[in-house]
Protein backbone atom coordinates (compact mmCIF):
# COMPACT_ATOMS: atom_id res chain seq x y z
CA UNK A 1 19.83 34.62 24.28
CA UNK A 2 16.80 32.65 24.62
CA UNK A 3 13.68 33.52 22.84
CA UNK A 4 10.68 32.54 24.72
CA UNK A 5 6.83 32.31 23.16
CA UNK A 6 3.94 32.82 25.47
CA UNK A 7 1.35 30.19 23.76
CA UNK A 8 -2.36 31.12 25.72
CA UNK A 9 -5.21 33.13 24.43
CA UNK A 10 -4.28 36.00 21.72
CA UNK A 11 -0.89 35.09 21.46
CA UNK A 12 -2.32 31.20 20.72
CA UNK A 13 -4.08 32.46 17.75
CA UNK A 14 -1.38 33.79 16.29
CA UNK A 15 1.09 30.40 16.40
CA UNK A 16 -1.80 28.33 15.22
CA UNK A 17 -2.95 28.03 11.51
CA UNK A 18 -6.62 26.00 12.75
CA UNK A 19 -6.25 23.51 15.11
CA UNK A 20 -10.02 21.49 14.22
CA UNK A 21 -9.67 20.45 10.35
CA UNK A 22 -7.15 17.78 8.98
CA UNK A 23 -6.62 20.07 6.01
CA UNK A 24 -5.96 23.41 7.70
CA UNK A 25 -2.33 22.21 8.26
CA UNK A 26 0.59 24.07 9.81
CA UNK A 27 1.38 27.53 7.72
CA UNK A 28 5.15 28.25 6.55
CA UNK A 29 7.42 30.53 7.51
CA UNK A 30 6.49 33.83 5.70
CA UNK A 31 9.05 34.70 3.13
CA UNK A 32 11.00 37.96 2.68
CA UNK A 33 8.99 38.78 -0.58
CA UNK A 34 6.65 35.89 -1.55
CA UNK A 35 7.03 36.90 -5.37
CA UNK A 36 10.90 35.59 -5.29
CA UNK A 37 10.12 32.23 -4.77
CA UNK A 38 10.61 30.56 -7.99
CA UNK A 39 8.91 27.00 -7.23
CA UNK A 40 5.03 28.31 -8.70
CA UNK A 41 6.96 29.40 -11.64
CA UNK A 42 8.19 25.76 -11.66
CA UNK A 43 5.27 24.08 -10.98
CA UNK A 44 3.22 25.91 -13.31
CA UNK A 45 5.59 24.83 -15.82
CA UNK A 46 4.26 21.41 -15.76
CA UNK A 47 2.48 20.37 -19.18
CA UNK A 48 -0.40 17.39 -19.16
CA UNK A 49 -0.20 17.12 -22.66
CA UNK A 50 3.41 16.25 -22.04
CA UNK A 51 2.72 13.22 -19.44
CA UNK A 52 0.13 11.83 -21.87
CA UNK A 53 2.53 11.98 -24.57
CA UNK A 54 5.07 9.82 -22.34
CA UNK A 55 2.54 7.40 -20.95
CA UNK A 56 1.55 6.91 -24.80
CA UNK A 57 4.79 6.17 -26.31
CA UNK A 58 5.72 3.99 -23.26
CA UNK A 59 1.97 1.98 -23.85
CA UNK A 60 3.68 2.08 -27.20
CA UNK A 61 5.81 -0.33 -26.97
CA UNK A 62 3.57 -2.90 -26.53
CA UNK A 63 5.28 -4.72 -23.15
CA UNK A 64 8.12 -3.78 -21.12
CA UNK A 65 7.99 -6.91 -19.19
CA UNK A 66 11.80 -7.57 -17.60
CA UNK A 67 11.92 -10.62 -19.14
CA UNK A 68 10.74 -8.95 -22.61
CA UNK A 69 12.78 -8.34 -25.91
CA UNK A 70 15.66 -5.84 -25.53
CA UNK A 71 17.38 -5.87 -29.00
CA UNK A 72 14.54 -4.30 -31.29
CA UNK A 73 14.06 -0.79 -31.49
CA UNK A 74 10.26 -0.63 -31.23
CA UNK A 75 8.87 -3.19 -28.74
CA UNK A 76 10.16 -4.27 -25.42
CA UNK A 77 11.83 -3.02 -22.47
CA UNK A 78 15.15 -2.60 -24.00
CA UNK A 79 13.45 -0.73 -26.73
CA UNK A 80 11.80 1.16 -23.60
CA UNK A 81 14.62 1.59 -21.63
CA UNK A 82 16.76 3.19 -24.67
CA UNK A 83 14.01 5.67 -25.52
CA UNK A 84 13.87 6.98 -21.35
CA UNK A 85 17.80 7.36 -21.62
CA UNK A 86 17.67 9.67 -25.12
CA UNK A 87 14.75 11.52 -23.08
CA UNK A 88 16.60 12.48 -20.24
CA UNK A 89 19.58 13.47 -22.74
CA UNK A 90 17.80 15.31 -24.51
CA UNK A 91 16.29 17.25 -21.20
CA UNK A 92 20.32 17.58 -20.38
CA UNK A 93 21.07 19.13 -23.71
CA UNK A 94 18.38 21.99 -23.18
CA UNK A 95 19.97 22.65 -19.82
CA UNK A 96 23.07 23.10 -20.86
CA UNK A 97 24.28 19.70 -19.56
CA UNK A 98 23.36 20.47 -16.15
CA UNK A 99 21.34 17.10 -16.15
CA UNK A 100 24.02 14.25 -16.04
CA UNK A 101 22.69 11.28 -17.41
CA UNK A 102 23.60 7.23 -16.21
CA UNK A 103 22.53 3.91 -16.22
CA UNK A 104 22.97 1.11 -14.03
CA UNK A 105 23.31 -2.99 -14.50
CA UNK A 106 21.74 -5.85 -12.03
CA UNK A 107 20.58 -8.96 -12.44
CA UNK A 108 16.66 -9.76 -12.22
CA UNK A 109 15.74 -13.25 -10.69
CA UNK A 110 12.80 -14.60 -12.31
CA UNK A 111 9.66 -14.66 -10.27
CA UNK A 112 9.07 -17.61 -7.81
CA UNK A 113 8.33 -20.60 -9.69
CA UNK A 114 9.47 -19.82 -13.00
CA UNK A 115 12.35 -21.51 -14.82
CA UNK A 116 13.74 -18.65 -16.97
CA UNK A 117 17.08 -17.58 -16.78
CA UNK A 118 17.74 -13.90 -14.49
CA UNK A 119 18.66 -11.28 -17.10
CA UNK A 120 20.15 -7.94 -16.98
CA UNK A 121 18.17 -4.85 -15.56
CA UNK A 122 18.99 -1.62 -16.43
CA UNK A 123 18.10 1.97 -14.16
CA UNK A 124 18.27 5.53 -15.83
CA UNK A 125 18.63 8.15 -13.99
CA UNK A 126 18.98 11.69 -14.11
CA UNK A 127 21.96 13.38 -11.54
CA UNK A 128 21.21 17.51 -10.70
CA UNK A 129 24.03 18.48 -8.76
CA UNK A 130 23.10 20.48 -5.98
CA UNK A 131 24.80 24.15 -4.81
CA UNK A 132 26.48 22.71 -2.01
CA UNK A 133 28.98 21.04 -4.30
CA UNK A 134 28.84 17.88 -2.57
CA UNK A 135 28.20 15.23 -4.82
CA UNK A 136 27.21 12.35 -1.96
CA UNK A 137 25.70 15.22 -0.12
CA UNK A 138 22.39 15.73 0.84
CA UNK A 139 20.28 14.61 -2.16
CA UNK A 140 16.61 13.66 -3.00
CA UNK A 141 15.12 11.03 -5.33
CA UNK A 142 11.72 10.84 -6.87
CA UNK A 143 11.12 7.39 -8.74
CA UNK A 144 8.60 5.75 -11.21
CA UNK A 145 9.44 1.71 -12.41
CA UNK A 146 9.24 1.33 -16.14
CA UNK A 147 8.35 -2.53 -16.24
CA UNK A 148 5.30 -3.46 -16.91
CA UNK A 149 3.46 -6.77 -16.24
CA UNK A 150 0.08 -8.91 -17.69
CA UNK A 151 -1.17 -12.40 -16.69
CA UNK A 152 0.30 -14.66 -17.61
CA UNK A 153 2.92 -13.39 -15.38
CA UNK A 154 5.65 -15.35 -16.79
CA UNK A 155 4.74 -14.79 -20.39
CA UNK A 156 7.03 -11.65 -21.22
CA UNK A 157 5.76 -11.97 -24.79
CA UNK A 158 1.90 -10.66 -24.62
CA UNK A 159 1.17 -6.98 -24.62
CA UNK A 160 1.28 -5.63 -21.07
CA UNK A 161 0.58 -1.86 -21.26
CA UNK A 162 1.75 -0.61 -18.32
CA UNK A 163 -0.02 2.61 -18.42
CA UNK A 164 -0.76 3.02 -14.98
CA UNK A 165 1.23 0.71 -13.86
CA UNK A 166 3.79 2.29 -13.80
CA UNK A 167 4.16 4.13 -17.10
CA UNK A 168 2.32 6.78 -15.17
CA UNK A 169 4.36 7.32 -12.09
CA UNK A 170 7.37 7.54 -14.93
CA UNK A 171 6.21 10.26 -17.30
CA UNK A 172 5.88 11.65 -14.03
CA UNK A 173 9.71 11.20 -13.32
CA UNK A 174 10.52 12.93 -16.42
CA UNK A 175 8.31 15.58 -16.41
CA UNK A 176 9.85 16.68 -13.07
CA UNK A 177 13.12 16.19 -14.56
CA UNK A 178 11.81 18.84 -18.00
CA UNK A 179 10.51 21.35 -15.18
CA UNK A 180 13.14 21.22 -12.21
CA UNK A 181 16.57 20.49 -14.31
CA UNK A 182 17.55 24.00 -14.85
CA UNK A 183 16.68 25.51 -11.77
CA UNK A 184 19.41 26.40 -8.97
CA UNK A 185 18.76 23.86 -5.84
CA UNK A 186 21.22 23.53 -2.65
CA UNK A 187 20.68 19.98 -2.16
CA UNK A 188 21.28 17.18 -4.96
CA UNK A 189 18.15 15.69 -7.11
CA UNK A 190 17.86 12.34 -8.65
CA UNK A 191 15.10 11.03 -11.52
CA UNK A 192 15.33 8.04 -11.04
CA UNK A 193 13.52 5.16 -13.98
CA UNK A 194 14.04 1.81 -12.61
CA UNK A 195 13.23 -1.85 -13.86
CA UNK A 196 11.95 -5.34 -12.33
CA UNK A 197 9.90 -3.88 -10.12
CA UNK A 198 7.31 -6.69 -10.76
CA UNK A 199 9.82 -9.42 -10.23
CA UNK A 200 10.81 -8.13 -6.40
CA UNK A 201 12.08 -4.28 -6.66
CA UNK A 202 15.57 -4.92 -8.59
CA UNK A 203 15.94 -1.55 -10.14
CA UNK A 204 15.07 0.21 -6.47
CA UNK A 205 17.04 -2.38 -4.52
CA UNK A 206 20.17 -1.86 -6.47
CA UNK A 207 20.22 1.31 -6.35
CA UNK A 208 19.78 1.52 -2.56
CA UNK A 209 22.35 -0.88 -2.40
CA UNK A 210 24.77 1.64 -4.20
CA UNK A 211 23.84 4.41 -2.45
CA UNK A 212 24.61 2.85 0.78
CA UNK A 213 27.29 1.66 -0.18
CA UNK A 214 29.16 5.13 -1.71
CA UNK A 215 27.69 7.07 1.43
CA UNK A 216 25.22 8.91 -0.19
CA UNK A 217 23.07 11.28 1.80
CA UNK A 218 19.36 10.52 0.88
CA UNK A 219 16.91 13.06 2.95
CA UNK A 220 14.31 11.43 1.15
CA UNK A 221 12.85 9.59 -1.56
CA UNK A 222 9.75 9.50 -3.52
CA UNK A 223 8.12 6.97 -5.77
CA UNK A 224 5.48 6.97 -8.24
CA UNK A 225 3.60 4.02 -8.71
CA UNK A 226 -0.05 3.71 -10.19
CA UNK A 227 -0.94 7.68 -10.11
CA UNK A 228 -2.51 8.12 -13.09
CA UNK A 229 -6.20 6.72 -12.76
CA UNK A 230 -8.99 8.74 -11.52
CA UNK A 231 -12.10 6.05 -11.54
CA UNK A 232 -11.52 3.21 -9.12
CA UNK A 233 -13.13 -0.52 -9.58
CA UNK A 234 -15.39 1.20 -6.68
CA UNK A 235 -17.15 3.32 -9.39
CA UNK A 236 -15.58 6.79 -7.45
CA UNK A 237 -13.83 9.38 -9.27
CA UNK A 238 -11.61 11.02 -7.92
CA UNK A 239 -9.11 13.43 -9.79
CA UNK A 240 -7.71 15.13 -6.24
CA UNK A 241 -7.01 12.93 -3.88
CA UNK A 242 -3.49 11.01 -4.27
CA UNK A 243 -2.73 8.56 -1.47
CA UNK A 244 0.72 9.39 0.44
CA UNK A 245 2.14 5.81 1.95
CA UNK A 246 4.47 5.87 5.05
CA UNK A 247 5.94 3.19 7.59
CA UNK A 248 7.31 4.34 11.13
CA UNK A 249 9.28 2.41 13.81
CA UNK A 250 8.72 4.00 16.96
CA UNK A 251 6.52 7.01 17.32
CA UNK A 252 8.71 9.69 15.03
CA UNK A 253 10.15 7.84 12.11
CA UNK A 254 11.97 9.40 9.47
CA UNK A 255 9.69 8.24 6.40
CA UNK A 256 6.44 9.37 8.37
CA UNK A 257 8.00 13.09 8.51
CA UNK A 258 8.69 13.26 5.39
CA UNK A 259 4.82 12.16 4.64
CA UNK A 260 4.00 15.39 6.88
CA UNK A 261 6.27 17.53 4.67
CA UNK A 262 4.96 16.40 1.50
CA UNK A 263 1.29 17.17 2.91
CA UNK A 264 2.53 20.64 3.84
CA UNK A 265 4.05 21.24 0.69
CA UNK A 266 1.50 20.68 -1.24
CA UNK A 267 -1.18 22.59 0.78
CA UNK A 268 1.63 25.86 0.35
CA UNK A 269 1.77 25.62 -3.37
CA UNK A 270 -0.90 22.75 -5.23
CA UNK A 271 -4.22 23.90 -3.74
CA UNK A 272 -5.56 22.07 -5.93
CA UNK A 273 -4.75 18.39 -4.47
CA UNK A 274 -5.38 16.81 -1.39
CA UNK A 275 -2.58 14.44 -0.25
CA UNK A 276 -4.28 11.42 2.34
CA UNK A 277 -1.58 10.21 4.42
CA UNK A 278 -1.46 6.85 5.03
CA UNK A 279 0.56 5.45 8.08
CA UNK A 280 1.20 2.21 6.70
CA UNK A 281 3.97 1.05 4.30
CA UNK A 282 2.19 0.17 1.69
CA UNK A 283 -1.05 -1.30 0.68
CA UNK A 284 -2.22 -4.38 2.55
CA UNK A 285 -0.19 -7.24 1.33
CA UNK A 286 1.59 -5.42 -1.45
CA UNK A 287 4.60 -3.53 -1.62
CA UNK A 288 6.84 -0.84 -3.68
CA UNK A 289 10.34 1.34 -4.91
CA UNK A 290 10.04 3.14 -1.38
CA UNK A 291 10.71 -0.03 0.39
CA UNK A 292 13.83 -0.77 0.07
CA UNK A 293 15.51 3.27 1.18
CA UNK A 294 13.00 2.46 4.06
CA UNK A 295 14.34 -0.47 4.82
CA UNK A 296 17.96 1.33 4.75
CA UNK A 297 17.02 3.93 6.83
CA UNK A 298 16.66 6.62 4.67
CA UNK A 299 12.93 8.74 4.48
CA UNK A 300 10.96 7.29 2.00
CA UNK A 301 7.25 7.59 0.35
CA UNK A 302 4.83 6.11 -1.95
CA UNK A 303 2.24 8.05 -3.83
CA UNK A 304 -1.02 6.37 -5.48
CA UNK A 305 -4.27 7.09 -6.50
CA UNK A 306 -7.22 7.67 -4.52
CA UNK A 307 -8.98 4.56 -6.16
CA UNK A 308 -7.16 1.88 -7.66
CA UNK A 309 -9.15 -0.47 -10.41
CA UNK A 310 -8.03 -4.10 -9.90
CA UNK A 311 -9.63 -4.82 -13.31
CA UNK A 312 -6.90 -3.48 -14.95
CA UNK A 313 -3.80 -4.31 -13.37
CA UNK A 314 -1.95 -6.75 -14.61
CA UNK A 315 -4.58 -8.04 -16.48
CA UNK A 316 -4.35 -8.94 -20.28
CA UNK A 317 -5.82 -6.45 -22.54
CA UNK A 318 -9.35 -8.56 -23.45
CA UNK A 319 -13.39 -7.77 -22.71
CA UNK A 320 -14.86 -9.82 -20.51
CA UNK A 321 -18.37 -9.46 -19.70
CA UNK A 322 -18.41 -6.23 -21.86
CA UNK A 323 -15.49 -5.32 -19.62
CA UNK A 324 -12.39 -4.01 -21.27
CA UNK A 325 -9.33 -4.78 -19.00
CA UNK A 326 -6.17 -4.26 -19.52
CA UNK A 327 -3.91 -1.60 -18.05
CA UNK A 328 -4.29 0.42 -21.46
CA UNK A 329 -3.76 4.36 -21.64
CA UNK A 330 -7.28 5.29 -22.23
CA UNK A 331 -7.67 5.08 -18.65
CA UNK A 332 -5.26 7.25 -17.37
CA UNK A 333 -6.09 10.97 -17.02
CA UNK A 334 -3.37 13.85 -17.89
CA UNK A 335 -4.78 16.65 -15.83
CA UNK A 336 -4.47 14.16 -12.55
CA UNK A 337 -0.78 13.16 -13.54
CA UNK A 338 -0.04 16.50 -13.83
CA UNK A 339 -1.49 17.44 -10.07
CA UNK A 340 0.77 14.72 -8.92
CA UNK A 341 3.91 16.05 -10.79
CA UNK A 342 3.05 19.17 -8.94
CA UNK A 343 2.83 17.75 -5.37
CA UNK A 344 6.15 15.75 -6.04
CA UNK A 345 7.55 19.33 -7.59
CA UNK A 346 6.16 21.03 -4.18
CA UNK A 347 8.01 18.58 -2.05
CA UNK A 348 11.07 18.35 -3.81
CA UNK A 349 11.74 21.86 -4.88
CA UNK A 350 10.84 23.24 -1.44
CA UNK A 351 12.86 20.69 0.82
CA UNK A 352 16.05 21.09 -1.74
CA UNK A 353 15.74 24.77 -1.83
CA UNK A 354 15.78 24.62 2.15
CA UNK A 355 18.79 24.12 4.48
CA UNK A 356 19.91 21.00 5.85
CA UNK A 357 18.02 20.39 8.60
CA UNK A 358 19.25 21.15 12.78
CA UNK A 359 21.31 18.07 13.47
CA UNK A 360 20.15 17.43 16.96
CA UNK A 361 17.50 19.01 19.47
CA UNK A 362 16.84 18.66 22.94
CA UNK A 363 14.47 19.55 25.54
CA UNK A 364 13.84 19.84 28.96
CA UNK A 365 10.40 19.77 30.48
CA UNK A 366 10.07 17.36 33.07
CA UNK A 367 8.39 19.05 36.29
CA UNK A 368 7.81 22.14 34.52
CA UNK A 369 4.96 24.12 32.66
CA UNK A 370 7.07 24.80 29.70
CA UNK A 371 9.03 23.31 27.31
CA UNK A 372 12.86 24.12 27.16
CA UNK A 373 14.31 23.77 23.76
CA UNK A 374 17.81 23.71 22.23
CA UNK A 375 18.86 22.58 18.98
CA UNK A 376 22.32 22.48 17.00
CA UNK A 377 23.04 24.94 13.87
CA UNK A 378 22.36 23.75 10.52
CA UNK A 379 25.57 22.74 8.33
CA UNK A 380 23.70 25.09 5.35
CA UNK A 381 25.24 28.93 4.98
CA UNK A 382 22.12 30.26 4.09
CA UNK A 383 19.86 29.68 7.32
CA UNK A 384 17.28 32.69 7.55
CA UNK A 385 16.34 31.21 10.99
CA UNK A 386 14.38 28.28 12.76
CA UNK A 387 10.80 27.34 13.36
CA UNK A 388 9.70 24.70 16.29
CA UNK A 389 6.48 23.17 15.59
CA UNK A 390 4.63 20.65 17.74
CA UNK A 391 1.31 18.85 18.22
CA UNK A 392 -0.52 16.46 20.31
CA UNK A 393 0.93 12.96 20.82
CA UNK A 394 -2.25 11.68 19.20
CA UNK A 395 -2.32 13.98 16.40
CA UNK A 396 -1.27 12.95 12.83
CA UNK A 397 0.24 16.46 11.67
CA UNK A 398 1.63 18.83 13.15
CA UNK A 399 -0.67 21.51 14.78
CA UNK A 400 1.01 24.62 16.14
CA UNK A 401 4.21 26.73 15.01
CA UNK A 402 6.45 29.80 16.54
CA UNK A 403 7.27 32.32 14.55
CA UNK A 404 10.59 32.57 12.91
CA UNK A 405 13.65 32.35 15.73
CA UNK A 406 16.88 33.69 15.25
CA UNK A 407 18.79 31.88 18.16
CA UNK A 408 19.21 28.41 18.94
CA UNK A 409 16.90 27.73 21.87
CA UNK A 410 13.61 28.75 22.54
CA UNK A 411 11.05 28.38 25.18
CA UNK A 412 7.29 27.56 24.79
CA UNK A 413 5.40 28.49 28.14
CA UNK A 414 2.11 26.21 29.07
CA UNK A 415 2.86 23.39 27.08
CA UNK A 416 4.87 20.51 28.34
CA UNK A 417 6.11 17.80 26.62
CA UNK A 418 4.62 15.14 28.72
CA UNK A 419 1.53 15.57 26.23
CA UNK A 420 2.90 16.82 22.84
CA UNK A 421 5.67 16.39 20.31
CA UNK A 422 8.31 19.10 19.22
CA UNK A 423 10.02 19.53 16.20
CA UNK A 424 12.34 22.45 14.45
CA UNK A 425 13.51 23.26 11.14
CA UNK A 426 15.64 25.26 9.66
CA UNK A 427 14.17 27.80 7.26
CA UNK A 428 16.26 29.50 4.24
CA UNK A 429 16.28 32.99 2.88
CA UNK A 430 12.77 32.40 0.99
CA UNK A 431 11.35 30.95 3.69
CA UNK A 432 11.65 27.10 2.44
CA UNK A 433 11.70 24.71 5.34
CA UNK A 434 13.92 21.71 5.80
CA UNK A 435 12.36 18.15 7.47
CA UNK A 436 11.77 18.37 10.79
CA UNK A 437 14.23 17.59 13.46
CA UNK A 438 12.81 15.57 16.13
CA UNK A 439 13.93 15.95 19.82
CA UNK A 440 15.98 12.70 21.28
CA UNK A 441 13.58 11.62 23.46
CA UNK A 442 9.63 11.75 21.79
């Protein structure tokens, strides 16, 4: 049977959340009972006073430069490195052992130029087996880099501090894992701490590498780098705004939807934040941990501060001019680290409480005034139904949504896809939405 939605006039108003504002967004698919969805709980859960407690003890250790000391116990990024492992353990044992804990080995090439010798880099990571009890299935990993980096570059033996960079975007990483490690999720999570970030994205690149190479399933990716300043080099403070980075080849690409999910996300369940999508990779001329599961084909994002302050990164800790640089923990800010835990939380919790998306639509429109779509069933057993959103071609987000559809093919009279862009998703029993499925041809 095919359902068919009549978009004009009342029944417009009633498929569109507000069509004008960038921030009115496209409204979720109403849940059975709004009070059994456990992801507010979750979020809610998340503690500031915890993050600045990590970002301290990693500033702690004075540098955690990849080239830096790895036998003492209390400086260095081996010292570093083994404190992040007993963290996650320790997260594990109050789960029960739900949280299965690994590291991985690479080798780290010294940067271009310099004459040291590679050494070894080691990722942590924290596993969260999913409900589907597929181990390579579907699976999503949030990321922060635990190396840390001052001028000189190739001196691994000054202090480099590292607190925003990136000691921010990793007490991020295990704050999700304290909040989201005993909770019951269909699809597989990662935490994912990786090293030589600084030197050319080891940590990330190996584990991409592995992924690929094992068949794992990534739906998407997210990594925190540099989220935890709120008062840019531009004098503006802002403790709201965190910058969401996406690349796209072609007009639909898989890393750009998952940019519109996170926005969504967020507006459903941190009110609080705004998320600024950015349809670029990264920032002009520099680059990051999403890279690399972009590069591979997988969805992948990068979150950063509204303002970054140049006078701090990477710079040794000194005054200059009655200037104090350095990248030192006094200027990161708890209460914003914790609004970005939650957005990551939003997106994560929501797209691994969700089915697996439709695995294919299609549509036919051409010489007609409708749009004729189709779609195949999502693998997931729990599927409450679909949604089919769309939007202009020149529109960012997505702008208009049916209501919830049982079947697998739906018609949407008066608009024709020789102007806009269609989408569906499969919605679960609490009304959590997958990514969106985007028809064959754009």
């Amino acid at each position: 049977m095919t359902t068919t939605w009549i978009v004009a006039s009342a029944a417009l108003a009633s498929l569109v959340l507000h069509r004008g504002s960038a921030q009115d967004g496209v409204a979720s698919a109403p849940a059975p009972a709004a009070a059994l969805d456990p992801v507010p709980e979750w979020l809610a859960a998340v503690r500031p006073e915890r993050l600045r407690a990590d970002v301290d003890r990693l500033v702690g250790f004075g540098t955690r430069h990849s080239f830096s000391e790895t036998e003492s116990e209390t400086r260095g990024v081996g010292a570093a490195r083994r404190w992040l492992e007993a963290e996650l353990r320790a997260i594990s044992a109050a789960t029960g052992g739900r949280l299965e804990v690994g590291t991985q080995t690479y080798t780290i090439e010294p940067r271009r130029g310099d004459d040291a010798e590679p050494v070894q880099g080691v990722n942590v990571f924290g596993f969260l087996p999913g409900t589907q009890g597929d181990r390579k299935g579907r699976t999503y990993v949030v990321s922060g880099h635990y190396d840390s980096l001052a001028v000189p570059f190739r001196d691994s033996t000054i202090d480099a501090p590292g607190a925003d960079d990136d000691a921010s975007g990793t007490a991020v990483v295990l704050e999700l894992a304290r909040v989201l490690a005993g909770s019951e999720l269909e699809a597989n999570l990662v935490f994912l701490c990786v090293a030589g970030e600084e030197q050319g994205l080891f940590g990330a690149k190996h584990y991409a590498q592995v992924a690929e190479e094992e068949g794992i399933e990534i739906d998407g990716m997210i990594t925190n780098d540099i989220v935890g300043g709120v008062e840019g080099g531009n004098g503006v403070r802002d403790d709201v705004t965190v910058r969401c980075f996406s690349a796209s080849e072609g007009l639909n690409g898989p890393s750009r939807e998952l940019a519109r999910s996170l926005k969504e996300a967020a507006e459903r369940y941190v009110p609080d934040a705004r998320v600024k999508l950015v349809f670029r990779l990264d920032r002009f001329g520099r680059g990051g941990d999403h890279k690399p599961f972009h590069d591979g084909g997988w969805p992948a994002v990068r979150l950063t501060e509204a303002n970054e302050n140049y006078s701090r990164q990477h710079k040794a800790v000194s005054v200059v001019d009655g200037v104090q640089e350095g990248d030192l923990a006094e200027h990161t800010d708890e209460h914003y680290m914790a609004r970005v835990a939650r957005v990551n939380g939003a997106l994560l919790a929501q797209l691994a409480l969700a089915p697996a998306r439709p695995p294919q639509l299609s549509l036919r429109a051409a010489l007609r005034y409708d749009t004729r779509l189709q779609w195949k069933a999502s693998p997931s057993e729990a599927v409450r139904g679909y949604v089919v959103v769309w939007r202009d071609t020149t529109a960012a987000e997505w702008q208009f949504k049916s209501p919830l559809i049982e079947d697998l093919e739906t018609v949407i009279d008066f608009v024709t896809a020789d102007s806009s862009f269609f989408g569906v998703r499969a919605v679960g029993p609490l009304g959590h939405e997958s990514r969106t499925t985007h028809a064959r041809r754009p």
